[in-house]
ModelCIF file with pLDDT and N, C-alpha, C, O atoms, coordinates in Angstrom:
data_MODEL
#
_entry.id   MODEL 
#
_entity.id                         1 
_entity.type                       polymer 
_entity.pdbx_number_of_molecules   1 
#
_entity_poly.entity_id                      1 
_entity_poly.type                           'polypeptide(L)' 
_entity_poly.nstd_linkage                   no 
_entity_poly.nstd_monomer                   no 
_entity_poly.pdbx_seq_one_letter_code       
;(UNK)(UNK)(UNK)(UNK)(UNK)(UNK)(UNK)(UNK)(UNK)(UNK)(UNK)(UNK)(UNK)(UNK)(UNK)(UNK)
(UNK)(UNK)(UNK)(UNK)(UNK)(UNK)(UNK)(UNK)(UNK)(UNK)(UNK)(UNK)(UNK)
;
_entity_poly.pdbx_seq_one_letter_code_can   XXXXXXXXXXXXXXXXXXXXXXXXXXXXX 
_entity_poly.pdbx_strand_id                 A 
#
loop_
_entity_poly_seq.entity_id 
_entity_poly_seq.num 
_entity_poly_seq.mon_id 
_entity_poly_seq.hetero 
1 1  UNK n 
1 2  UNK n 
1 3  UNK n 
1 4  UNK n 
1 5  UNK n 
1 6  UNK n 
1 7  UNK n 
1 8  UNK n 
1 9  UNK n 
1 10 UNK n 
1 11 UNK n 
1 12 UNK n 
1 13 UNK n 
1 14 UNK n 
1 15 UNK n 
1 16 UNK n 
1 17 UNK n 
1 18 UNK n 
1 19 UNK n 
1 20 UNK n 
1 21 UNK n 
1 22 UNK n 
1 23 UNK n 
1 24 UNK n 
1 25 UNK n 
1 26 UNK n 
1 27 UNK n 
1 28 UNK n 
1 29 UNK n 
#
_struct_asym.id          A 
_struct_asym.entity_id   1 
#
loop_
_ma_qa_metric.id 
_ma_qa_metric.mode 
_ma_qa_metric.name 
_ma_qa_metric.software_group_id 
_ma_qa_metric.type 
1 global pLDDT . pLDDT 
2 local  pLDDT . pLDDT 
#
_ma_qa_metric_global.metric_id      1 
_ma_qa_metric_global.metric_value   96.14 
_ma_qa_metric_global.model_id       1 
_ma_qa_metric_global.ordinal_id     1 
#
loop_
_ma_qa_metric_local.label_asym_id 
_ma_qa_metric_local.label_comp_id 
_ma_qa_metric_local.label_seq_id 
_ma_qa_metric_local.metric_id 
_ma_qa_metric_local.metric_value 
_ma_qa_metric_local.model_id 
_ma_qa_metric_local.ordinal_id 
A UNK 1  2 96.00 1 1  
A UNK 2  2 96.00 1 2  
A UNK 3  2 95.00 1 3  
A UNK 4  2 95.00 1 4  
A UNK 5  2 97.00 1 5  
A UNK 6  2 95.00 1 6  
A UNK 7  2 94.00 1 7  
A UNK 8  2 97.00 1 8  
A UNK 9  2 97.00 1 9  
A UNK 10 2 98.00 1 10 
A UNK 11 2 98.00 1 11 
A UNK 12 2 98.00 1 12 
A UNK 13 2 98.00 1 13 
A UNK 14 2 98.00 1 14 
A UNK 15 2 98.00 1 15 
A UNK 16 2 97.00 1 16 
A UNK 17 2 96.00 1 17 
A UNK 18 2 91.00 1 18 
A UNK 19 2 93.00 1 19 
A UNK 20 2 94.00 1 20 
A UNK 21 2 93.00 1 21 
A UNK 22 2 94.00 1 22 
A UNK 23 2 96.00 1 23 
A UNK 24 2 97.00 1 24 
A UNK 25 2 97.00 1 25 
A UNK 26 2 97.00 1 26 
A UNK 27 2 98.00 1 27 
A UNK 28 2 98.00 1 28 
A UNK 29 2 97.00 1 29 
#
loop_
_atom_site.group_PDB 
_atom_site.id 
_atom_site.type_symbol 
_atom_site.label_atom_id 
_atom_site.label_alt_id 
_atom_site.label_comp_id 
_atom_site.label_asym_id 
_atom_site.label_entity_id 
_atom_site.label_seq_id 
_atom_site.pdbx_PDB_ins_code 
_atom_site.Cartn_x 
_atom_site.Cartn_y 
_atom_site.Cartn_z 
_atom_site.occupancy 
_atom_site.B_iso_or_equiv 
_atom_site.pdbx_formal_charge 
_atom_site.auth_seq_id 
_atom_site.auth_comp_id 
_atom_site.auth_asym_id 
_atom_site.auth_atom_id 
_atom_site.pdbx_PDB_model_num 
ATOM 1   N N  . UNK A 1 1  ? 38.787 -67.162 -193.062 1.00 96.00 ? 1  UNK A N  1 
ATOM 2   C CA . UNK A 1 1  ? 39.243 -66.223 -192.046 1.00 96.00 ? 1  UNK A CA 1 
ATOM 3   C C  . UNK A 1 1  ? 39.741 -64.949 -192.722 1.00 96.00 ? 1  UNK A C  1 
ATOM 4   O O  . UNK A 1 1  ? 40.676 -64.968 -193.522 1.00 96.00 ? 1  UNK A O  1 
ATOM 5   N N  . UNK A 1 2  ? 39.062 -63.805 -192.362 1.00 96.00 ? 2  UNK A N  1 
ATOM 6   C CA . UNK A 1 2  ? 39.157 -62.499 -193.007 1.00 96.00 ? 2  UNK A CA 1 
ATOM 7   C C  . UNK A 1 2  ? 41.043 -62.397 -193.096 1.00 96.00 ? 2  UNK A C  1 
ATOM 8   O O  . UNK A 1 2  ? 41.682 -62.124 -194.112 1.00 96.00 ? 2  UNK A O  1 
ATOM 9   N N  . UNK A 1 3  ? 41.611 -62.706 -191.720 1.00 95.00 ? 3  UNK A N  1 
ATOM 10  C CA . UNK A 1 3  ? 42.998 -62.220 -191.401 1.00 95.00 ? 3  UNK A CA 1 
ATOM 11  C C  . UNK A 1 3  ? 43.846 -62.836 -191.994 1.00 95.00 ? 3  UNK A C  1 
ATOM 12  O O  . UNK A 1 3  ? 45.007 -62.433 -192.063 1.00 95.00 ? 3  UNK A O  1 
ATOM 13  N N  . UNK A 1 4  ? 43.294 -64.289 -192.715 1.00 95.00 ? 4  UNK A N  1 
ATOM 14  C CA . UNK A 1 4  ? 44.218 -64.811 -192.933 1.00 95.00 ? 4  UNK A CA 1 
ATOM 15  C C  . UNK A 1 4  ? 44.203 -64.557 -194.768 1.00 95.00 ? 4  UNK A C  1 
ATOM 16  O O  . UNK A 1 4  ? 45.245 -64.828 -195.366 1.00 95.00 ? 4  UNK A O  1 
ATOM 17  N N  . UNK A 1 5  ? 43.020 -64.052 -195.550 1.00 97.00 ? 5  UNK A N  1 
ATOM 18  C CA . UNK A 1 5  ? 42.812 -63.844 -196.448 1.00 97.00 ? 5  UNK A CA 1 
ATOM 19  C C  . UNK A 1 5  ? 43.068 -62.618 -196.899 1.00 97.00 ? 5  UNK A C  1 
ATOM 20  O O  . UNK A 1 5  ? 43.083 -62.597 -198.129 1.00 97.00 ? 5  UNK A O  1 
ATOM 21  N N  . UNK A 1 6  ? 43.303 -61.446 -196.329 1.00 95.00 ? 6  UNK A N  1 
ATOM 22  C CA . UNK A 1 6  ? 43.661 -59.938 -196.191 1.00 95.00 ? 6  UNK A CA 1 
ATOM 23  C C  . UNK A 1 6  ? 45.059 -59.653 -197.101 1.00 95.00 ? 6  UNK A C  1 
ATOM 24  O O  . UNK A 1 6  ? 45.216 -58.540 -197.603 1.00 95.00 ? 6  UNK A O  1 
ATOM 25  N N  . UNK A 1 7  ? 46.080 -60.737 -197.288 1.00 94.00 ? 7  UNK A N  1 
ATOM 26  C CA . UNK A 1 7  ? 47.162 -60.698 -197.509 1.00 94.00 ? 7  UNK A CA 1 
ATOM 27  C C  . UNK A 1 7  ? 46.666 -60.814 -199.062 1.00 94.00 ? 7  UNK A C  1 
ATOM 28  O O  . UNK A 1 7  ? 47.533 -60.353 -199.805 1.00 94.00 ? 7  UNK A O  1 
ATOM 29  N N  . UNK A 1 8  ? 45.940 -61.122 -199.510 1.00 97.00 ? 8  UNK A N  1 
ATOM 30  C CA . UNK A 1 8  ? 45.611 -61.993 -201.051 1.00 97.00 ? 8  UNK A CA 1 
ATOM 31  C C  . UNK A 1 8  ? 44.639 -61.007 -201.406 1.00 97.00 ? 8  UNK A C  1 
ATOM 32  O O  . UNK A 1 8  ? 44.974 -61.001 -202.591 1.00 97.00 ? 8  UNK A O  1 
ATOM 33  N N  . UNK A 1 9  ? 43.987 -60.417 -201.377 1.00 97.00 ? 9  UNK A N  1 
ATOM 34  C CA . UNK A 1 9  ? 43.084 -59.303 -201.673 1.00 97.00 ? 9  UNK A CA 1 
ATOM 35  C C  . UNK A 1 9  ? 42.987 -57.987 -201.589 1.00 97.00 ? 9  UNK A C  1 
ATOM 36  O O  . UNK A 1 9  ? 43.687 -57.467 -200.720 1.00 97.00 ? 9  UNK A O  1 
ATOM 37  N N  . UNK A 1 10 ? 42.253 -57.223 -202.305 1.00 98.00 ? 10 UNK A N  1 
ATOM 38  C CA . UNK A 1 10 ? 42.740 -55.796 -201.824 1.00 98.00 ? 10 UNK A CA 1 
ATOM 39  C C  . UNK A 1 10 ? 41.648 -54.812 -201.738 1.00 98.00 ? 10 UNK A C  1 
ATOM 40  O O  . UNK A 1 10 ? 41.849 -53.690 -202.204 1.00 98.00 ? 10 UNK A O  1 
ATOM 41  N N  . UNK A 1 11 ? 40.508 -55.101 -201.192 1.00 98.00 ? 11 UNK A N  1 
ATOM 42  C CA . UNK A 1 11 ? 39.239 -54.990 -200.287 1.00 98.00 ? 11 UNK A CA 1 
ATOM 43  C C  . UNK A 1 11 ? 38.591 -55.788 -199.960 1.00 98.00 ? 11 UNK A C  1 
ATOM 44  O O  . UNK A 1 11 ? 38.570 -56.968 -200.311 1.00 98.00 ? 11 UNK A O  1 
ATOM 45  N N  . UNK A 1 12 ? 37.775 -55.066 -199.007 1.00 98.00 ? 12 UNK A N  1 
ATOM 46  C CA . UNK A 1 12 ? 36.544 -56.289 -198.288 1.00 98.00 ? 12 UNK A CA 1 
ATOM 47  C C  . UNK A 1 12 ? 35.436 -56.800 -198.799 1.00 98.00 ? 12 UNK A C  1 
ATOM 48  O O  . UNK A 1 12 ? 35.266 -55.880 -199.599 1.00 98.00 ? 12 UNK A O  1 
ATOM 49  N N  . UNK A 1 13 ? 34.705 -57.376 -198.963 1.00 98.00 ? 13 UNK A N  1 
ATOM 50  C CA . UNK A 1 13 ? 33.617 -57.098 -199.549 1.00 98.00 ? 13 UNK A CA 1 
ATOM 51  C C  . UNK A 1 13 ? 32.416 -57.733 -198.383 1.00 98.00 ? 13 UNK A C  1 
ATOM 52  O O  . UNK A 1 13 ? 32.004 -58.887 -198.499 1.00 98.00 ? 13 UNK A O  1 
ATOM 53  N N  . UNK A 1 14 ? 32.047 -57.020 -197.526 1.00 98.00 ? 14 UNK A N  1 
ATOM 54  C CA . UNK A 1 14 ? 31.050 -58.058 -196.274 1.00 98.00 ? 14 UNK A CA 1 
ATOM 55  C C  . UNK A 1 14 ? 29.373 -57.919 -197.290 1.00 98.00 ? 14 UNK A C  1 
ATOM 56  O O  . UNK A 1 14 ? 28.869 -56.957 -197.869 1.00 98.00 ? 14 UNK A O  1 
ATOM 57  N N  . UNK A 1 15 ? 29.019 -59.044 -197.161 1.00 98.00 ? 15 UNK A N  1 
ATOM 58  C CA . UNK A 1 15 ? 27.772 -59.129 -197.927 1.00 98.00 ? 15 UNK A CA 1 
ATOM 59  C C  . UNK A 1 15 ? 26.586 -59.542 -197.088 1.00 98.00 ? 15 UNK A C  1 
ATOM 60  O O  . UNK A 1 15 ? 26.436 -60.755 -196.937 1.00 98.00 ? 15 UNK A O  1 
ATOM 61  N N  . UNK A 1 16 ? 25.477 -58.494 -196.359 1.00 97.00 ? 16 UNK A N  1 
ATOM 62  C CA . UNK A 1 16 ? 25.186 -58.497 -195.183 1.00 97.00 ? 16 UNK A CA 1 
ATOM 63  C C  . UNK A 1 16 ? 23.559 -58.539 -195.073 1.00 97.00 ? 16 UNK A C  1 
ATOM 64  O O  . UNK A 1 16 ? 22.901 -57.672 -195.649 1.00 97.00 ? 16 UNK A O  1 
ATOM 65  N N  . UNK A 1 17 ? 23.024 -59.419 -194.429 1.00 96.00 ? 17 UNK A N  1 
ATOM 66  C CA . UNK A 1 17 ? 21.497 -59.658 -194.883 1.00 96.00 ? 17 UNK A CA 1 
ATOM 67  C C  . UNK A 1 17 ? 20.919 -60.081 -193.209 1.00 96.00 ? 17 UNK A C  1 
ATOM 68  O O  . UNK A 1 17 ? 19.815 -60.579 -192.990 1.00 96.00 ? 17 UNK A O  1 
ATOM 69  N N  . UNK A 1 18 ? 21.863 -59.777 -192.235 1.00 91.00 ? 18 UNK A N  1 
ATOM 70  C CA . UNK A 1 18 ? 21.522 -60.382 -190.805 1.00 91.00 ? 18 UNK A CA 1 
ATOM 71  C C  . UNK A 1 18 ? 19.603 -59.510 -190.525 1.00 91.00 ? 18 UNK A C  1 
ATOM 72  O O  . UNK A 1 18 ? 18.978 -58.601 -191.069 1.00 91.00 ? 18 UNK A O  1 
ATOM 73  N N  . UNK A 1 19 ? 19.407 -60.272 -189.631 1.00 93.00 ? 19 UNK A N  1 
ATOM 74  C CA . UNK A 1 19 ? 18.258 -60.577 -189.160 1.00 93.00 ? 19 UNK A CA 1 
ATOM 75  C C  . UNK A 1 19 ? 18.386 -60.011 -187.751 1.00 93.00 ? 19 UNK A C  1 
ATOM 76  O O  . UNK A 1 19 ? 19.345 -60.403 -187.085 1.00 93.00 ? 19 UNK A O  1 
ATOM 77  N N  . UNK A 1 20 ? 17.681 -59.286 -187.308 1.00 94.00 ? 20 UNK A N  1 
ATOM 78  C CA . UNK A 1 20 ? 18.293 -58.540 -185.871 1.00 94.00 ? 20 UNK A CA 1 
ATOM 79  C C  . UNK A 1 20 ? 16.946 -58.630 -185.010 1.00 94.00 ? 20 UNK A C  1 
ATOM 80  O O  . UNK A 1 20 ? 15.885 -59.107 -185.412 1.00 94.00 ? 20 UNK A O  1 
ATOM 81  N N  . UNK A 1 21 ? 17.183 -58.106 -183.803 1.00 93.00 ? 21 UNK A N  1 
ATOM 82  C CA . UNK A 1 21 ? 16.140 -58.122 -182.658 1.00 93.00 ? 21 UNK A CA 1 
ATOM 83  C C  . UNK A 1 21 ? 15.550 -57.026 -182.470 1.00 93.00 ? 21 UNK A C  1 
ATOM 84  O O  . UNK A 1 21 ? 14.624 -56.823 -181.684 1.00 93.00 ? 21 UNK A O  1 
ATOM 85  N N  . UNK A 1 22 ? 15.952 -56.432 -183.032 1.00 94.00 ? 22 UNK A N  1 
ATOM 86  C CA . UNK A 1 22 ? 15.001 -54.714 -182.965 1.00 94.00 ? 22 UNK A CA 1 
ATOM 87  C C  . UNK A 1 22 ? 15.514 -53.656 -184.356 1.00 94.00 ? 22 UNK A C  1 
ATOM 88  O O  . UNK A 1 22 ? 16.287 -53.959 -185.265 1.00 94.00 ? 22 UNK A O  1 
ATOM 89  N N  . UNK A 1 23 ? 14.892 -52.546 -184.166 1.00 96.00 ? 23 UNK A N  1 
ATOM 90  C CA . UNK A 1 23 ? 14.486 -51.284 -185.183 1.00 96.00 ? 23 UNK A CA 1 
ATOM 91  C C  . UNK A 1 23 ? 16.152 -51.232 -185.672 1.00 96.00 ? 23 UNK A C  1 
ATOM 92  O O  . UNK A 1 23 ? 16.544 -51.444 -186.819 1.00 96.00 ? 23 UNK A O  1 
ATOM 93  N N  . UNK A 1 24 ? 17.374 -50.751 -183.988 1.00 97.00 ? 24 UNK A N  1 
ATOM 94  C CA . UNK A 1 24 ? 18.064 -50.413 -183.952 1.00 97.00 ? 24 UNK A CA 1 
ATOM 95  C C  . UNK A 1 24 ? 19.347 -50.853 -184.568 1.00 97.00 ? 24 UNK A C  1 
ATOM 96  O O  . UNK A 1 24 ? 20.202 -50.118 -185.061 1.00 97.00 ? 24 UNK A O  1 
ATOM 97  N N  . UNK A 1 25 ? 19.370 -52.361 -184.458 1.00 97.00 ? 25 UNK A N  1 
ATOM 98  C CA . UNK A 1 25 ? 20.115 -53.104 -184.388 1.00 97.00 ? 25 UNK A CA 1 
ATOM 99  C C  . UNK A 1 25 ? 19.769 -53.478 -186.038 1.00 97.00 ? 25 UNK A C  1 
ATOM 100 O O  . UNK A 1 25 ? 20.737 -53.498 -186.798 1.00 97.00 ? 25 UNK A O  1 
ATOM 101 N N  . UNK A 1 26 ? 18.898 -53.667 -186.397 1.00 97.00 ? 26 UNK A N  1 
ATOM 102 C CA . UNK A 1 26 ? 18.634 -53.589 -187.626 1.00 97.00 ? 26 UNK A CA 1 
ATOM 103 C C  . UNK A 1 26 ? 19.033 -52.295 -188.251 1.00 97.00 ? 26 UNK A C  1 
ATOM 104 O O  . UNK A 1 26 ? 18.903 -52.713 -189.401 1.00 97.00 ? 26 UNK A O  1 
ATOM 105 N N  . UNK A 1 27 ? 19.256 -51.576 -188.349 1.00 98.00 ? 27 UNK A N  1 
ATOM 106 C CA . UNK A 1 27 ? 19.587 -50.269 -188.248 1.00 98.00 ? 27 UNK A CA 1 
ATOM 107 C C  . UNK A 1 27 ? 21.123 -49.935 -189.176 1.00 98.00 ? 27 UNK A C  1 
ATOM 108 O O  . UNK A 1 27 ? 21.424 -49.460 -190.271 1.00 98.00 ? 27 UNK A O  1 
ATOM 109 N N  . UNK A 1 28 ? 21.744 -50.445 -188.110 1.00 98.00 ? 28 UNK A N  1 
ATOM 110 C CA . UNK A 1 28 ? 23.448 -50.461 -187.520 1.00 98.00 ? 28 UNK A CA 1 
ATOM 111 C C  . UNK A 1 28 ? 24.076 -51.526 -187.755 1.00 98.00 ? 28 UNK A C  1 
ATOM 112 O O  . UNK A 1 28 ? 25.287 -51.485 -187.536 1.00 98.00 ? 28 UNK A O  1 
ATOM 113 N N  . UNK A 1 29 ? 23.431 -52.937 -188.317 1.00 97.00 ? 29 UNK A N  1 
ATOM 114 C CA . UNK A 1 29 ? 24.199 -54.149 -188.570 1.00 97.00 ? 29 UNK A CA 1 
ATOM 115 C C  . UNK A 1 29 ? 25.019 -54.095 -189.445 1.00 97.00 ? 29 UNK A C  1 
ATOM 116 O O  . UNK A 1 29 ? 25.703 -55.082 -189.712 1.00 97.00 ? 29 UNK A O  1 
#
């Protein structure tokens, strides 16, 4: 849980490979 891990770290790191339904959304994920 990001919120509960936030306290212990000191950036995010989102590591992001999603699969989307269109151009857009692929886009913007």
């Amino acid at each position: 849980r990001v919120r509960d891990l936030a306290e212990t770290i000191d950036f995010v790191g989102p590591h992001v490979y999603r699969m989307e339904k269109d151009q857009v959304s692929q886009l913007l994920g």
